[in-house]
PDB file of N, CA and C in Angstrom:
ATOM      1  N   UNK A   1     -13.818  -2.778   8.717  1.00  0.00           N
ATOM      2  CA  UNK A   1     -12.585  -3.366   9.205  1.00  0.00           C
ATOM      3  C   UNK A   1     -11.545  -2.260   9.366  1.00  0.00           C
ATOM      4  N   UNK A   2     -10.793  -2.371  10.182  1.00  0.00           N
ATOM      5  CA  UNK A   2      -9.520  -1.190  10.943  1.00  0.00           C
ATOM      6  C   UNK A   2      -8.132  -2.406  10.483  1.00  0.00           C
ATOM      7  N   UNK A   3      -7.440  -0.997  10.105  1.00  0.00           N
ATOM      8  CA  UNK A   3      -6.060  -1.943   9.599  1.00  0.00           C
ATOM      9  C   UNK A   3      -5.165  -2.440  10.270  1.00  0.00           C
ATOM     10  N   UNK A   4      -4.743  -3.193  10.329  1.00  0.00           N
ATOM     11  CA  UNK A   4      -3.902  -4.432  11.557  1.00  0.00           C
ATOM     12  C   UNK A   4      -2.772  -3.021  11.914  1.00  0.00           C
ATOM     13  N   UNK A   5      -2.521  -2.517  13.165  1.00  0.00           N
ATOM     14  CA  UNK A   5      -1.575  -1.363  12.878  1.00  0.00           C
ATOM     15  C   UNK A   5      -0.039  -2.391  12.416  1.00  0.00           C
ATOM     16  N   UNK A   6       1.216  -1.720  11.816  1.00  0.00           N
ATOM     17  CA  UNK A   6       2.050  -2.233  11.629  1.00  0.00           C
ATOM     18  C   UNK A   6       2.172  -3.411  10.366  1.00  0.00           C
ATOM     19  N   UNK A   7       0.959  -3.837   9.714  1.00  0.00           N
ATOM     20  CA  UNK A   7       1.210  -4.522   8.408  1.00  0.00           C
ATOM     21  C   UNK A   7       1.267  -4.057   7.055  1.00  0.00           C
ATOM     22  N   UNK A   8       1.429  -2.626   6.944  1.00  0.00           N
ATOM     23  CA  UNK A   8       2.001  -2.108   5.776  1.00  0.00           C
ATOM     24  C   UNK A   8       2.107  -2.679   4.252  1.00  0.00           C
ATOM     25  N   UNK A   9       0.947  -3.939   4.325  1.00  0.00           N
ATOM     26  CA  UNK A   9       1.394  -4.246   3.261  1.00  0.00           C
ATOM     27  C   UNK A   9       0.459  -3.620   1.482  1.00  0.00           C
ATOM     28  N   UNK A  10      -0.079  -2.916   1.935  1.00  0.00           N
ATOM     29  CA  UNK A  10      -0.796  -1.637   0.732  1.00  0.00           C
ATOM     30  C   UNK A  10       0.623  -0.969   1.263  1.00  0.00           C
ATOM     31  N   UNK A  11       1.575  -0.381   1.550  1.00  0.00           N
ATOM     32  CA  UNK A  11       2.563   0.298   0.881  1.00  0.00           C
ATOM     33  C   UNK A  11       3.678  -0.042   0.685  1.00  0.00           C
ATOM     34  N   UNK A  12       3.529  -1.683   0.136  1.00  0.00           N
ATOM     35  CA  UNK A  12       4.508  -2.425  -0.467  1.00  0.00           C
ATOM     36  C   UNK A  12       3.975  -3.430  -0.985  1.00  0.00           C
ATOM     37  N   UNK A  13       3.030  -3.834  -1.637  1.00  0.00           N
ATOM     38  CA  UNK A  13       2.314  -4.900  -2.178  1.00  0.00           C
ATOM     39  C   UNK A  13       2.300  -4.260  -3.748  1.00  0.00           C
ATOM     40  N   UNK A  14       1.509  -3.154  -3.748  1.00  0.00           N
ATOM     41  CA  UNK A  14       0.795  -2.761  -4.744  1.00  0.00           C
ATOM     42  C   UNK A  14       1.866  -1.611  -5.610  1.00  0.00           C
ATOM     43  N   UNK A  15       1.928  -1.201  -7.073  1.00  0.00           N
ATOM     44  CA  UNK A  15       2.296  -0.149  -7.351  1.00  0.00           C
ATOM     45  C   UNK A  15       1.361   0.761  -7.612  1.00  0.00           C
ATOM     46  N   UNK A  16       2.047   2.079  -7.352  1.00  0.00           N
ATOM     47  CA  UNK A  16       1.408   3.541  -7.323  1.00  0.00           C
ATOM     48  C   UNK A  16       2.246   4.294  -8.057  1.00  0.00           C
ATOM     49  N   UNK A  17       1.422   5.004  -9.333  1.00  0.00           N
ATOM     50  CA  UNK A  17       1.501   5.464 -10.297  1.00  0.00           C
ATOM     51  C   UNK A  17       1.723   7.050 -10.173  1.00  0.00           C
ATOM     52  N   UNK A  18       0.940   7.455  -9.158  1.00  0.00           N
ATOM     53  CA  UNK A  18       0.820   8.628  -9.044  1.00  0.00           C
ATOM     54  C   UNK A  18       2.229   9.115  -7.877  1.00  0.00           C
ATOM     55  N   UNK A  19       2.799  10.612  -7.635  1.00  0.00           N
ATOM     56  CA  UNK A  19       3.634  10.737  -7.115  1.00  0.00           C
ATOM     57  C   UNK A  19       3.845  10.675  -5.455  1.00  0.00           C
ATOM     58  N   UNK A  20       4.564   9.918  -4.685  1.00  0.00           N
ATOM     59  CA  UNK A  20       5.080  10.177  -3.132  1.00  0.00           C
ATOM     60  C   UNK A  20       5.919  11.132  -2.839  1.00  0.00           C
ATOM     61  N   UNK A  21       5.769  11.856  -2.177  1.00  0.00           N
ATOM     62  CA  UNK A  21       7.065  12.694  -1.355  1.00  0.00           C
ATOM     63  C   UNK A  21       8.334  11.387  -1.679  1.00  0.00           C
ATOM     64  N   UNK A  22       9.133  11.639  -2.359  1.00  0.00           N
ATOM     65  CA  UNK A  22      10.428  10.913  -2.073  1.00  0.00           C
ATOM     66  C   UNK A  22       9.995   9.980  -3.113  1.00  0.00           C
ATOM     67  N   UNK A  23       9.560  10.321  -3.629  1.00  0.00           N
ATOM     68  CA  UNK A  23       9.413   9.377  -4.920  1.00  0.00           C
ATOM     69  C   UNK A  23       8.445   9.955  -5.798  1.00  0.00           C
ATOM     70  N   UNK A  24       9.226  10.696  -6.908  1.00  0.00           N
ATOM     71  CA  UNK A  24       8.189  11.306  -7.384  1.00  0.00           C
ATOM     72  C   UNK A  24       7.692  10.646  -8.859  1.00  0.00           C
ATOM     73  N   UNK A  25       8.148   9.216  -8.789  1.00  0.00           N
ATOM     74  CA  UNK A  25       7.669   8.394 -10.162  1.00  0.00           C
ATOM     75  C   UNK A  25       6.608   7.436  -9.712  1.00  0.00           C
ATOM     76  N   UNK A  26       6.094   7.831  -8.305  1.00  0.00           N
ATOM     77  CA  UNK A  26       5.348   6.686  -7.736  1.00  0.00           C
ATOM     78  C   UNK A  26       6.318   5.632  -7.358  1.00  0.00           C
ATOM     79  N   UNK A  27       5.607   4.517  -6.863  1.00  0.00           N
ATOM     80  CA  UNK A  27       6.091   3.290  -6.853  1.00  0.00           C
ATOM     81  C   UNK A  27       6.107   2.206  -7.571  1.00  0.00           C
ATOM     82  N   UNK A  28       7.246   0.838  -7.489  1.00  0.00           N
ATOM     83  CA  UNK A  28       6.745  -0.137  -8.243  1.00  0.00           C
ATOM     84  C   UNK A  28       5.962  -1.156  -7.225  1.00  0.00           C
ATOM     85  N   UNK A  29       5.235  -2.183  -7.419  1.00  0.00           N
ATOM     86  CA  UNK A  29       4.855  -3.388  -7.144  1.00  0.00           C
ATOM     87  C   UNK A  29       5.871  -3.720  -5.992  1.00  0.00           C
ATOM     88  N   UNK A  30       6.010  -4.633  -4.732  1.00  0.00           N
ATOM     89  CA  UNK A  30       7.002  -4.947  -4.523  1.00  0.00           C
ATOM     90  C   UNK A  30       7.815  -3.881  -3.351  1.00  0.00           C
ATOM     91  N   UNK A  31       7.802  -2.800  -3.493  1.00  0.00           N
ATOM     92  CA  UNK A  31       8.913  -2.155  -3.397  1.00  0.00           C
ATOM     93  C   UNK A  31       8.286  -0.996  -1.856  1.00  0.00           C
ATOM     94  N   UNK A  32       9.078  -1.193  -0.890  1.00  0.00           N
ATOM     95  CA  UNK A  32       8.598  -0.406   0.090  1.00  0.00           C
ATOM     96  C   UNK A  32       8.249   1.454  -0.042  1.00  0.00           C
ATOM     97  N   UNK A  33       7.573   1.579   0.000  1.00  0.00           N
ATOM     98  CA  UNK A  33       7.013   2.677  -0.106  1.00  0.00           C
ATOM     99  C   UNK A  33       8.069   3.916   1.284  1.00  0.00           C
ATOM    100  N   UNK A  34       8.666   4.871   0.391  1.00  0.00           N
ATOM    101  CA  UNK A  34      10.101   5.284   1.244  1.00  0.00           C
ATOM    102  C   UNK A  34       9.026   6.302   2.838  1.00  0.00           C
ATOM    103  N   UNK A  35       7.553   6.381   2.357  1.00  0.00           N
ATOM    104  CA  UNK A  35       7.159   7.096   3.446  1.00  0.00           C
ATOM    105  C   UNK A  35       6.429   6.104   4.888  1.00  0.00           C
ATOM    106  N   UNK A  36       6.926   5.035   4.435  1.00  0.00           N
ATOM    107  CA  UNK A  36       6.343   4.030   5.357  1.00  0.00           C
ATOM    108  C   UNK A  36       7.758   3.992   6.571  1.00  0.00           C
ATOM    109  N   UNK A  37       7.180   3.906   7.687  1.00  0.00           N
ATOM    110  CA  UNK A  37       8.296   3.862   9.087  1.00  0.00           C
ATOM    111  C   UNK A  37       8.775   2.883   9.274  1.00  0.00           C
ATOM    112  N   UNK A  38       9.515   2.918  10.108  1.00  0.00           N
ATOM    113  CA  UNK A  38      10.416   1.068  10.333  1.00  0.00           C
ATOM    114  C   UNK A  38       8.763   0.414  11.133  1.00  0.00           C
ATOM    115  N   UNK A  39       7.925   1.113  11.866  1.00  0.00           N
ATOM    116  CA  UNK A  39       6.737   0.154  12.069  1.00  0.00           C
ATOM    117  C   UNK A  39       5.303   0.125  11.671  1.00  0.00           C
ATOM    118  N   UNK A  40       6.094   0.418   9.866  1.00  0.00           N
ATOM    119  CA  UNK A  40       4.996   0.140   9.020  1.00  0.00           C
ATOM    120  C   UNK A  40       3.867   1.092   8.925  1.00  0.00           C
ATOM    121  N   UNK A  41       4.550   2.099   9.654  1.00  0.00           N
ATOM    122  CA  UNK A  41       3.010   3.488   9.523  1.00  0.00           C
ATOM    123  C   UNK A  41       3.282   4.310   8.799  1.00  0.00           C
ATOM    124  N   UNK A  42       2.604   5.051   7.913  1.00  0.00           N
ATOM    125  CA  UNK A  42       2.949   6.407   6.675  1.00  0.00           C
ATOM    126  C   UNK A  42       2.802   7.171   7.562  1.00  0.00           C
ATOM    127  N   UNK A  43       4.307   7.694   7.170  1.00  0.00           N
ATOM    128  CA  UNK A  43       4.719   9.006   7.834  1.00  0.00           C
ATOM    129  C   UNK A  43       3.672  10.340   7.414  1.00  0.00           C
ATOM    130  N   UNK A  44       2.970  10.499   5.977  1.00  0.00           N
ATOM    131  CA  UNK A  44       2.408  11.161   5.607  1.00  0.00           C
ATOM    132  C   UNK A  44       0.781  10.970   5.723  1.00  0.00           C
ATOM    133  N   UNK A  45      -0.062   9.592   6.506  1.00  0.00           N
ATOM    134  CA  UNK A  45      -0.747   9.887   7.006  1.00  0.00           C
ATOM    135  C   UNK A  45      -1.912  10.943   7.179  1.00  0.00           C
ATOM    136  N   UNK A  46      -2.561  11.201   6.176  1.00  0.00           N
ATOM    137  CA  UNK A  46      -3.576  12.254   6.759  1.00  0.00           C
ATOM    138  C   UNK A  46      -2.706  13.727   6.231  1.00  0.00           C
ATOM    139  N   UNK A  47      -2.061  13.467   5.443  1.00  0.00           N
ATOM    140  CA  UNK A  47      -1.601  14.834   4.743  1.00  0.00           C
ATOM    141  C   UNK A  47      -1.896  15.648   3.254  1.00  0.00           C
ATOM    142  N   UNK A  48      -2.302  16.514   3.280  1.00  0.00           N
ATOM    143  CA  UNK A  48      -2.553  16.465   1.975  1.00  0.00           C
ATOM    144  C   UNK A  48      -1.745  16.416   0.531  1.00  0.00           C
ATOM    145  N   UNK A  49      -0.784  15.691   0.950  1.00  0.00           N
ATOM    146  CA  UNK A  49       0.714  15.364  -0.125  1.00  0.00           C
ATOM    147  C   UNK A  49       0.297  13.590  -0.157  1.00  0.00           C
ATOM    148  N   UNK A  50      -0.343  13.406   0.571  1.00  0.00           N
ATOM    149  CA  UNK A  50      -0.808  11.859   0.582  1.00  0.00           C
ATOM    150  C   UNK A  50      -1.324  11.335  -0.818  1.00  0.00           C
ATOM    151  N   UNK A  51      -1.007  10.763  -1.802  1.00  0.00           N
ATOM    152  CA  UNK A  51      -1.436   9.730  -2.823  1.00  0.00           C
ATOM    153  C   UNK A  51      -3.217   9.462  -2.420  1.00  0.00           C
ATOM    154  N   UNK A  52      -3.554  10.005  -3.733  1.00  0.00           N
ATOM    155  CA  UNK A  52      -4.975   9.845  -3.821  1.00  0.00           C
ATOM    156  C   UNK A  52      -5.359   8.001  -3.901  1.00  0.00           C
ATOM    157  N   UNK A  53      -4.251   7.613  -4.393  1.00  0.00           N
ATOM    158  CA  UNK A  53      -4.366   5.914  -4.324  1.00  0.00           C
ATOM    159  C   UNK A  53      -4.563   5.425  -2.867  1.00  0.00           C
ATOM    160  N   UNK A  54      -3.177   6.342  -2.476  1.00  0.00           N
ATOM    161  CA  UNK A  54      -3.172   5.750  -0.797  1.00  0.00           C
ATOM    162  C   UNK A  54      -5.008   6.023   0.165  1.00  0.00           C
ATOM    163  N   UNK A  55      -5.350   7.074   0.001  1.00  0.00           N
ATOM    164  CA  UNK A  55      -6.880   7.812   0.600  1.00  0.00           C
ATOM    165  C   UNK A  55      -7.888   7.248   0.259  1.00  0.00           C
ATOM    166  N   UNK A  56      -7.446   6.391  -0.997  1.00  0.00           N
ATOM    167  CA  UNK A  56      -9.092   5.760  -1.398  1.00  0.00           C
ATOM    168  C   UNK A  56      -8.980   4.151  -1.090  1.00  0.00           C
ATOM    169  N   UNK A  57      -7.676   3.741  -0.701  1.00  0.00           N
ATOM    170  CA  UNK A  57      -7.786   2.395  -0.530  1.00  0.00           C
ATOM    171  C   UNK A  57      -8.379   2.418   0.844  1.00  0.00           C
ATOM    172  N   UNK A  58      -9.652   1.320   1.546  1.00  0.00           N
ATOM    173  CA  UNK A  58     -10.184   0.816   2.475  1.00  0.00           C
ATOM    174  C   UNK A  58      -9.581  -0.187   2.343  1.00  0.00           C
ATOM    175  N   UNK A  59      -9.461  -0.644   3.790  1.00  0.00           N
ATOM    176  CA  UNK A  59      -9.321  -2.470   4.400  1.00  0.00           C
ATOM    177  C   UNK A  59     -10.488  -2.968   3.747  1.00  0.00           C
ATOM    178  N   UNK A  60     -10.464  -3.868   3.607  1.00  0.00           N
ATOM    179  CA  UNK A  60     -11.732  -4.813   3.415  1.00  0.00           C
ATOM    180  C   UNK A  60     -10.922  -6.667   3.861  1.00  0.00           C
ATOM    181  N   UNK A  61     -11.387  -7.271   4.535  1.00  0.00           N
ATOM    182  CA  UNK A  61     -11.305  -8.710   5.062  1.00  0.00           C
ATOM    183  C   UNK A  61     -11.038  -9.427   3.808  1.00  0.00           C
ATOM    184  N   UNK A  62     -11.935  -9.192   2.333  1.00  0.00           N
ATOM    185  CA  UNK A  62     -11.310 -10.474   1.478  1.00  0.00           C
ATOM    186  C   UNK A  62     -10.206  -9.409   0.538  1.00  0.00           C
ATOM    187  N   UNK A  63      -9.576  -8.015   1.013  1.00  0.00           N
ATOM    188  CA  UNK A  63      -8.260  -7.790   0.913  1.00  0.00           C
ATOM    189  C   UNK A  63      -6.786  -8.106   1.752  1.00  0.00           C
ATOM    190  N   UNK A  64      -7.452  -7.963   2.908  1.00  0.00           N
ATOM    191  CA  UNK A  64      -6.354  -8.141   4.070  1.00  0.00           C
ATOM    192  C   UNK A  64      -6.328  -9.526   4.784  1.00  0.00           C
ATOM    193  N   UNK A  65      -7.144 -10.106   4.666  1.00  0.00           N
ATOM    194  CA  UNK A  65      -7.341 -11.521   5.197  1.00  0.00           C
ATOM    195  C   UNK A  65      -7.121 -11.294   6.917  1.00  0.00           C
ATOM    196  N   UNK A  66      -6.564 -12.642   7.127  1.00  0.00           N
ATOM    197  CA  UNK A  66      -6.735 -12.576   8.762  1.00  0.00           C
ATOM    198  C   UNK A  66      -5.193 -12.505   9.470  1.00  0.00           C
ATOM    199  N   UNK A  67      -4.362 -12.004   8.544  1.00  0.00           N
ATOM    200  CA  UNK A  67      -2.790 -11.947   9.188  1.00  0.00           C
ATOM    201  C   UNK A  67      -2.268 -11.050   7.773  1.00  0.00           C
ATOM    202  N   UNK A  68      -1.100 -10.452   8.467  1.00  0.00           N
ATOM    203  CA  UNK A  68      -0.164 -10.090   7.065  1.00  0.00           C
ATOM    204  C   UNK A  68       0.551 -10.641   5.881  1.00  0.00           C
ATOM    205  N   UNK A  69       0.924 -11.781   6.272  1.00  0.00           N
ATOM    206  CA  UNK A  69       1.223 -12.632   4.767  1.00  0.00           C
ATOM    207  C   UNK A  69       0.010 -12.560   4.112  1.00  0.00           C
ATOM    208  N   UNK A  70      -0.895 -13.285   4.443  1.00  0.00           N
ATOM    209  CA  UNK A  70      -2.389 -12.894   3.569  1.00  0.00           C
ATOM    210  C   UNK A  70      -2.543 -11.451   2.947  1.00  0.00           C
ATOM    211  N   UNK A  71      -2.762 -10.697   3.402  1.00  0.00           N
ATOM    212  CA  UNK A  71      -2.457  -9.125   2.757  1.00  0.00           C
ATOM    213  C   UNK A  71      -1.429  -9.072   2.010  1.00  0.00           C
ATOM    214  N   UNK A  72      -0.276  -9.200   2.017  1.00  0.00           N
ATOM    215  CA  UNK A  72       0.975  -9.564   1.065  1.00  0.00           C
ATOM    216  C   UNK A  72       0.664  -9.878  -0.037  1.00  0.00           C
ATOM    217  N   UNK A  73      -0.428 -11.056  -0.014  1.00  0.00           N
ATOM    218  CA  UNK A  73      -0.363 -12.226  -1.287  1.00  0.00           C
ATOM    219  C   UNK A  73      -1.404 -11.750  -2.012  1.00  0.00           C
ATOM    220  N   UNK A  74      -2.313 -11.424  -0.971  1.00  0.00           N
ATOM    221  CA  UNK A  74      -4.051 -10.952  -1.721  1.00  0.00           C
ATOM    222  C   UNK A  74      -3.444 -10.085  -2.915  1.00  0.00           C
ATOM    223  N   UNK A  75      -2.792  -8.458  -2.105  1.00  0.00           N
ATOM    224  CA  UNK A  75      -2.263  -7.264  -3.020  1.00  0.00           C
ATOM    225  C   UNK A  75      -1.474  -7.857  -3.784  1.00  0.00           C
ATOM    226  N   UNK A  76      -0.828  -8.743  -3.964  1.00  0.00           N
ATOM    227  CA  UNK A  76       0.263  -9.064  -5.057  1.00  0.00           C
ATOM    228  C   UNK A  76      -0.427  -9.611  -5.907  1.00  0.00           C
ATOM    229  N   UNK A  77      -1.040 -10.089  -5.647  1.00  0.00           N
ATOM    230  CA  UNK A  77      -2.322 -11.234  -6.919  1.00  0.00           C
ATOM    231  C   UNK A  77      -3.285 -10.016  -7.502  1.00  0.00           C
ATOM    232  N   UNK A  78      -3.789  -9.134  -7.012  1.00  0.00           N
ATOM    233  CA  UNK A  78      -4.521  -8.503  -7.501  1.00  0.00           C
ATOM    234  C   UNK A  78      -3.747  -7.259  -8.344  1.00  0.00           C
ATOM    235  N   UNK A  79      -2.728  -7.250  -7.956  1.00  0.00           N
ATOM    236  CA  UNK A  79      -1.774  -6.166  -8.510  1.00  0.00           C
ATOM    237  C   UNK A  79      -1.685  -6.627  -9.846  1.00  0.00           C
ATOM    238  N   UNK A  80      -1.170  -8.124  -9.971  1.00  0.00           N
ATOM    239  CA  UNK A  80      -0.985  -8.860 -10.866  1.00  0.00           C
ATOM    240  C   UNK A  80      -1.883  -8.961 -11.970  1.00  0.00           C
ATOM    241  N   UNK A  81      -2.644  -9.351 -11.559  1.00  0.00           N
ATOM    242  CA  UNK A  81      -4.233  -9.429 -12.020  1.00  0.00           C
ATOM    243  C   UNK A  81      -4.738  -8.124 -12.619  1.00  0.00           C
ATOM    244  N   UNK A  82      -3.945  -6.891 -12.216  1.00  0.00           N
ATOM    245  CA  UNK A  82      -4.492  -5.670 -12.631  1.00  0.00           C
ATOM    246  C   UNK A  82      -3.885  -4.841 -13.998  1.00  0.00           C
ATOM    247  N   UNK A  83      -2.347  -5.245 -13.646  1.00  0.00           N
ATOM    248  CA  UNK A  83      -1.527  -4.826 -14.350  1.00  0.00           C
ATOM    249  C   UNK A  83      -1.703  -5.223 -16.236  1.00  0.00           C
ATOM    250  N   UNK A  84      -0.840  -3.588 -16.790  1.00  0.00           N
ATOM    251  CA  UNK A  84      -1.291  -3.401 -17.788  1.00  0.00           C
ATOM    252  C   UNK A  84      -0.004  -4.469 -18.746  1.00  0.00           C
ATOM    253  N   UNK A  85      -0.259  -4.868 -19.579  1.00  0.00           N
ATOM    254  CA  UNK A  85       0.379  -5.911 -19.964  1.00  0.00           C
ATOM    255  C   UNK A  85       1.211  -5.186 -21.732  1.00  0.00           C
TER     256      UNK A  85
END
């Protein structure tokens, strides 16, 4: 599966622990990821400053579902579901 271009929602669904350009505490859950564009594409892309989180996540269909709210909800539930308590 190829990622819907423009639904961004792995760099605002999920938190990332490890450091972003422009954020060097990672991210939280929730929270737009500052290297994502107004149309939802990482500016950093294919760089090697890129988040090893960001490089290893694949699309997969029962992550992203069949629209972007679905992707929204999937990553938020599983975020949820993941998180250290």
């Amino acid at each position: 599966m190829d990622c819907r271009v423009g639904c961004g929602a792995c760099c605002i669904a999920p938190s990332i622990s490890s450091p972003i350009p422009g954020m060097a505490d990672g991210k939280p859950a929730g929270v737009r990821c500052v290297q994502l564009d107004d149309n939802n594409l990482c500016r950093i892309f294919g760089q090697p400053e890129r988040p090893k989180a960001c490089l290893a996540f694949q699309p997969a269909r029962w992550i992203c579902g069949d629209c972007n709210p679905q992707a929204f909800e999937r990553i938020a539930l599983l975020e949820r579901d993941t998180a250290e308590t």
